[in-house]
N, C-alpha and C. Protein backbone atom coordinates (compact mmCIF):
# COMPACT_ATOMS: atom_id res chain seq x y z
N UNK A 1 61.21 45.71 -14.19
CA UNK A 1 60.56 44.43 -14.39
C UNK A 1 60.81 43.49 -13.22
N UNK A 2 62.19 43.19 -12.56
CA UNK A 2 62.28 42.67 -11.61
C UNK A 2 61.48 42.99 -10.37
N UNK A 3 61.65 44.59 -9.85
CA UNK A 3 60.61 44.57 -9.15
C UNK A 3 59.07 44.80 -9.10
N UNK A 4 58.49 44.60 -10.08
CA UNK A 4 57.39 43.77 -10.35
C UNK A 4 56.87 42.56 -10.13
N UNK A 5 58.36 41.37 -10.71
CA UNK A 5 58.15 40.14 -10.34
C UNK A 5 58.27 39.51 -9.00
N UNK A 6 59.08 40.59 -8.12
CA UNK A 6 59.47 40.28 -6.60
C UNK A 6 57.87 40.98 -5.65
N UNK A 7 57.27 41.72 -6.26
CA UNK A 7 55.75 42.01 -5.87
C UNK A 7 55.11 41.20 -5.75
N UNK A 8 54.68 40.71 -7.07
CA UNK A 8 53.94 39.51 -7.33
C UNK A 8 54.03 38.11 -6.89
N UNK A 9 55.87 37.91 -6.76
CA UNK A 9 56.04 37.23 -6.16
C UNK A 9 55.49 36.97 -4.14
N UNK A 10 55.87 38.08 -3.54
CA UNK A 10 55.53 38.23 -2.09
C UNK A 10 53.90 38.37 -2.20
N UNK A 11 53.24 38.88 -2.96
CA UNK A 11 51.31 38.87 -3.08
C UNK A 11 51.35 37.76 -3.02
N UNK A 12 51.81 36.96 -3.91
CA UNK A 12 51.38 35.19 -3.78
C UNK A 12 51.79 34.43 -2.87
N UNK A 13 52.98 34.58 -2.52
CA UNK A 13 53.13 33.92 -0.84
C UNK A 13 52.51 34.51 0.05
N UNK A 14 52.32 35.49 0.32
CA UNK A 14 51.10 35.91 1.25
C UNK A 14 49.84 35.41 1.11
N UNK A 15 49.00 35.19 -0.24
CA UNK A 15 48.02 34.44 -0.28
C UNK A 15 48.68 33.09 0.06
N UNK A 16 49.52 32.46 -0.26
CA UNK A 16 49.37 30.69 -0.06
C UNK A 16 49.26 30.66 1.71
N UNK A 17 50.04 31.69 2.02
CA UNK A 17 50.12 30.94 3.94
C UNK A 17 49.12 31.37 4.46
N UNK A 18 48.17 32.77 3.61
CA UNK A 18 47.02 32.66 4.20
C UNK A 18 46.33 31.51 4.05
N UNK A 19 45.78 31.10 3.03
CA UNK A 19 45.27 29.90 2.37
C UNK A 19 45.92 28.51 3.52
N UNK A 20 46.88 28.55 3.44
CA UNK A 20 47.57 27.24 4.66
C UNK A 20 46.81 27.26 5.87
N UNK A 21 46.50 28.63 6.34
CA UNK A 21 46.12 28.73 7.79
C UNK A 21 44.73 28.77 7.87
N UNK A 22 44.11 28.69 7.05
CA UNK A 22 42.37 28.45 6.47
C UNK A 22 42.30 27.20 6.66
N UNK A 23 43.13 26.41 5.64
CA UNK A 23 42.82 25.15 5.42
C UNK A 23 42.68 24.31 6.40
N UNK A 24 44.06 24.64 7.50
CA UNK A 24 44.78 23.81 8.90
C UNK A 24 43.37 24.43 10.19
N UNK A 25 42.68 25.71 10.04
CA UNK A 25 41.96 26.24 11.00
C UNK A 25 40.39 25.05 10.66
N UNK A 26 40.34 25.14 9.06
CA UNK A 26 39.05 24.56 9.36
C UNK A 26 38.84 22.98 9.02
N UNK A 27 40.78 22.71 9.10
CA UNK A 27 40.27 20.65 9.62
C UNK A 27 40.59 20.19 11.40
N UNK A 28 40.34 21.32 11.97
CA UNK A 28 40.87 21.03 13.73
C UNK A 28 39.76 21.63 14.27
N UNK A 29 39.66 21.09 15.50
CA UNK A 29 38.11 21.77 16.35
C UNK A 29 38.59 23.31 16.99
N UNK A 30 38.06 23.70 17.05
CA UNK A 30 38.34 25.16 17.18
C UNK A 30 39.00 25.65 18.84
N UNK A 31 38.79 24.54 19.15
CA UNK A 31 39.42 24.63 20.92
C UNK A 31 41.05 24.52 20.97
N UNK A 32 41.34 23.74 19.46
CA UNK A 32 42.69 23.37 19.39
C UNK A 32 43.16 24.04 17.99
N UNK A 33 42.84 24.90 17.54
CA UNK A 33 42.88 26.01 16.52
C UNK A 33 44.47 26.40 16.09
N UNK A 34 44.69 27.41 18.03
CA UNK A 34 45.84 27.89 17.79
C UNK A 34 46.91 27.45 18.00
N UNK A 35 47.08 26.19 19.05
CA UNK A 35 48.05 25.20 19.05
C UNK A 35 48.19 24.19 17.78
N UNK A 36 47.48 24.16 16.77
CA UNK A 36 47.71 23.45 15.82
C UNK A 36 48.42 24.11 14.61
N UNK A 37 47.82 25.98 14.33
CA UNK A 37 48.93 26.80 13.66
C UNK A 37 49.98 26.83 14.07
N UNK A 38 50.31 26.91 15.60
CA UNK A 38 51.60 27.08 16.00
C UNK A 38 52.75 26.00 15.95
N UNK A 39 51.83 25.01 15.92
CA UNK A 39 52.72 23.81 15.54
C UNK A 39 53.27 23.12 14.12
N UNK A 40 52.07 23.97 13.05
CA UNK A 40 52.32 24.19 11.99
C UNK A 40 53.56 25.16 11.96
N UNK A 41 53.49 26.34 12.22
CA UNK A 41 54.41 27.06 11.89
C UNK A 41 55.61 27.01 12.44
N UNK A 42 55.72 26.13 13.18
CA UNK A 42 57.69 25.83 14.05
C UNK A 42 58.01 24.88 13.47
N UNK A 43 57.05 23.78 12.77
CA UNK A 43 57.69 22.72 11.90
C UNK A 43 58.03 23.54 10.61
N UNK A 44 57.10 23.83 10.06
CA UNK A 44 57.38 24.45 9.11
C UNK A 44 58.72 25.34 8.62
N UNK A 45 58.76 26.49 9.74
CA UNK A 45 59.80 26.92 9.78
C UNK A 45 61.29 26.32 9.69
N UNK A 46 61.21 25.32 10.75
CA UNK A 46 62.46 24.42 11.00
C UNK A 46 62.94 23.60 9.62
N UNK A 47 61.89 23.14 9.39
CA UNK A 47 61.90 22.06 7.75
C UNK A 47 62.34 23.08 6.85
N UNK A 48 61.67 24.40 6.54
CA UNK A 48 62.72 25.39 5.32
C UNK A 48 63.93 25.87 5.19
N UNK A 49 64.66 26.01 7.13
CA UNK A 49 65.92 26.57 7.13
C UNK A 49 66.57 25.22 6.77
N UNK A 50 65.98 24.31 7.12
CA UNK A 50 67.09 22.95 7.36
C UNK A 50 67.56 22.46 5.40
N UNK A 51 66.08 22.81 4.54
CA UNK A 51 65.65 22.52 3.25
C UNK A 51 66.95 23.62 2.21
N UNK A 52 67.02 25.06 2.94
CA UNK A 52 67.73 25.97 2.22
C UNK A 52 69.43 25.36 2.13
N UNK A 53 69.67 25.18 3.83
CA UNK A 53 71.39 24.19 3.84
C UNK A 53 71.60 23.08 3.00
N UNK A 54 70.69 22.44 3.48
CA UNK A 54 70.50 20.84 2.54
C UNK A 54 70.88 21.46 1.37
N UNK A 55 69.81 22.15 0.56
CA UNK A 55 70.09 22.44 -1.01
C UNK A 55 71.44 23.33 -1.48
N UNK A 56 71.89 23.89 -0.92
CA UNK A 56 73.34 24.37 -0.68
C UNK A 56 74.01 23.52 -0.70
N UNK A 57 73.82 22.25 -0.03
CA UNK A 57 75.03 21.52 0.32
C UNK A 57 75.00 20.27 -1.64
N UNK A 58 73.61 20.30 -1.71
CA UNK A 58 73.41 19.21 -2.67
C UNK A 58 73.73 19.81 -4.09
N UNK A 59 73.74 21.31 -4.22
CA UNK A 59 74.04 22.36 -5.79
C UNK A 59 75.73 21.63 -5.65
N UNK A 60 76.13 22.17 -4.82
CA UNK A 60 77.87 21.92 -4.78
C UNK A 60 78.07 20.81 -4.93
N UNK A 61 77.21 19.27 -5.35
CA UNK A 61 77.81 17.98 -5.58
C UNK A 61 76.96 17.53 -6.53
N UNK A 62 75.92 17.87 -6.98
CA UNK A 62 74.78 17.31 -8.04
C UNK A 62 74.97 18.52 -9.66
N UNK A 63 74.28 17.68 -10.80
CA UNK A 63 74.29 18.27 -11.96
C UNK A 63 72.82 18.86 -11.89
N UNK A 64 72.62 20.00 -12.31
CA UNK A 64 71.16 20.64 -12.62
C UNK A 64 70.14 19.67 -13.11
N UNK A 65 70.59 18.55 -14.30
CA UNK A 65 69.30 17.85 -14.47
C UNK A 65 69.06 17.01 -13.48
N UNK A 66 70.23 16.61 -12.46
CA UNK A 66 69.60 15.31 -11.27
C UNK A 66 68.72 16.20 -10.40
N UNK A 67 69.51 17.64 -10.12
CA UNK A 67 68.08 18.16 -9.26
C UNK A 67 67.08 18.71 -9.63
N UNK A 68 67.05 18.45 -11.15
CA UNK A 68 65.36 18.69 -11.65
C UNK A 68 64.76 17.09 -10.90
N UNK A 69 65.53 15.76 -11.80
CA UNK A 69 64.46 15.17 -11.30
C UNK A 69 64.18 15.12 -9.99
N UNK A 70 65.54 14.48 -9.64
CA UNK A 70 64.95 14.89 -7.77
C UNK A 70 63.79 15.41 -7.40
N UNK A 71 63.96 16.83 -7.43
CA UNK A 71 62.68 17.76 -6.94
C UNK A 71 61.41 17.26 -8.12
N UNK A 72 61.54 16.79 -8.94
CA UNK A 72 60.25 16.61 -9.53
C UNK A 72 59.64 15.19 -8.75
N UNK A 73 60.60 14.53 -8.21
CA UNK A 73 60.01 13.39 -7.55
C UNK A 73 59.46 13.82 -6.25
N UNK A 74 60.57 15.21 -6.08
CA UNK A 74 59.31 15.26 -4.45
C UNK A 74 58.03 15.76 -4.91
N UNK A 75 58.16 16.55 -5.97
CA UNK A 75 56.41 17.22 -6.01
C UNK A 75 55.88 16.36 -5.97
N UNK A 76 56.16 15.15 -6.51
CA UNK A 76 55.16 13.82 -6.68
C UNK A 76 54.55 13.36 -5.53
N UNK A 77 55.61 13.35 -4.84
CA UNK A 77 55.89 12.26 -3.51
C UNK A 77 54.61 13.16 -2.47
N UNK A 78 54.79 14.47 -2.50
CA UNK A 78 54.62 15.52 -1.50
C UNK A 78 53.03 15.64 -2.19
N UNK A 79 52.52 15.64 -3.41
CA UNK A 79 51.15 15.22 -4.02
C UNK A 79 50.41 14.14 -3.49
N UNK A 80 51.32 13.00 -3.55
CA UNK A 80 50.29 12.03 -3.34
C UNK A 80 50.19 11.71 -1.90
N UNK A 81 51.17 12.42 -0.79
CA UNK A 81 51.01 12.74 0.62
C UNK A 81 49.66 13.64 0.56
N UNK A 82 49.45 14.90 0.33
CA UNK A 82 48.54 15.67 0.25
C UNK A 82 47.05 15.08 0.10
N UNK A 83 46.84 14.04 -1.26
CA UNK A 83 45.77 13.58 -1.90
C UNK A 83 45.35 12.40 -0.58
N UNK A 84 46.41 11.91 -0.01
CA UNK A 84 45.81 11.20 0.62
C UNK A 84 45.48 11.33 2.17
N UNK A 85 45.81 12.79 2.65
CA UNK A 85 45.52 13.40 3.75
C UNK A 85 44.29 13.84 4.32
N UNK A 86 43.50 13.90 3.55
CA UNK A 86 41.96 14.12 3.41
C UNK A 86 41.40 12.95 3.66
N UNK A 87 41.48 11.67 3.52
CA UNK A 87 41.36 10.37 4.21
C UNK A 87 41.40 10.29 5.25
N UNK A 88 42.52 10.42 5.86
CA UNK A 88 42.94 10.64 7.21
C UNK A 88 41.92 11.12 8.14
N UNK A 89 41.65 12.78 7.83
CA UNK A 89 40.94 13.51 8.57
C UNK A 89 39.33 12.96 8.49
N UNK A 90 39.09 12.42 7.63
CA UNK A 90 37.62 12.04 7.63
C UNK A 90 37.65 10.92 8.61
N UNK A 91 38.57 9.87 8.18
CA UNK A 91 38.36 8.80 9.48
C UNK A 91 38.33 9.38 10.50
N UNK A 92 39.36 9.95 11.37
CA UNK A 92 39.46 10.63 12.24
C UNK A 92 38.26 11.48 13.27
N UNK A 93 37.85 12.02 12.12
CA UNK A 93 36.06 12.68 12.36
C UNK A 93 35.44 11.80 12.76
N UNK A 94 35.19 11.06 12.02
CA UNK A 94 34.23 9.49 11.92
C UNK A 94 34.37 8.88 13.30
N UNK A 95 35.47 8.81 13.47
CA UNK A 95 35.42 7.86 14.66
C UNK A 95 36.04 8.29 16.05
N UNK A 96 35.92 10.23 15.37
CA UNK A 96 35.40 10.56 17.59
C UNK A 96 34.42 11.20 17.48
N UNK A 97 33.27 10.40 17.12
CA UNK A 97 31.42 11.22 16.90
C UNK A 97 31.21 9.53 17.65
């Protein structure tokens, strides 16, 4: 059963970063394509190793329900970043035409 769920698990992260690199390819002009994945993916990278220590460091001093809410405040936080990123890019469009 576990490795089932560790399948399913890696199928679905493979779809999301495909899906990431769709999304990031088709809000940039295509001249600046691959410097914009790549810059995606070194932030990215850097922000998860730094995210894995951090949370290591925060289990060893916090109770399980503070880092539920915690992390439920970032989904929030990291949502309404998202919702309002699509704004962004439209101005952006808008006003180098």
């Amino acid at each position: 059963m576990a490795i089932a769920i560790h399948i399913i698990m890696g199928l679905l992260g493979a779809l999301q970063k495909t899906a990431e690199k769709i999304a990031l390819s088709r809000q940039t002009d295509r001249d600046h394509t691959g410097k914009q994945v790549g810059h995606y993916h070194l932030w990215t990278s850097i922000w998860a190793a730094l995210a894995v220590i951090a949370t290591g460091y925060i289990i060893d001093f916090l109770t399980i329900g503070s880092l539920f809410y915690i992390t439920s405040f970032m989904y929030v936080a990291a949502g309404v970043l998202i919702w309002q990123k699509p704004k962004t890019v439209e101005l952006e469009r808008h006003h180098s035409l």
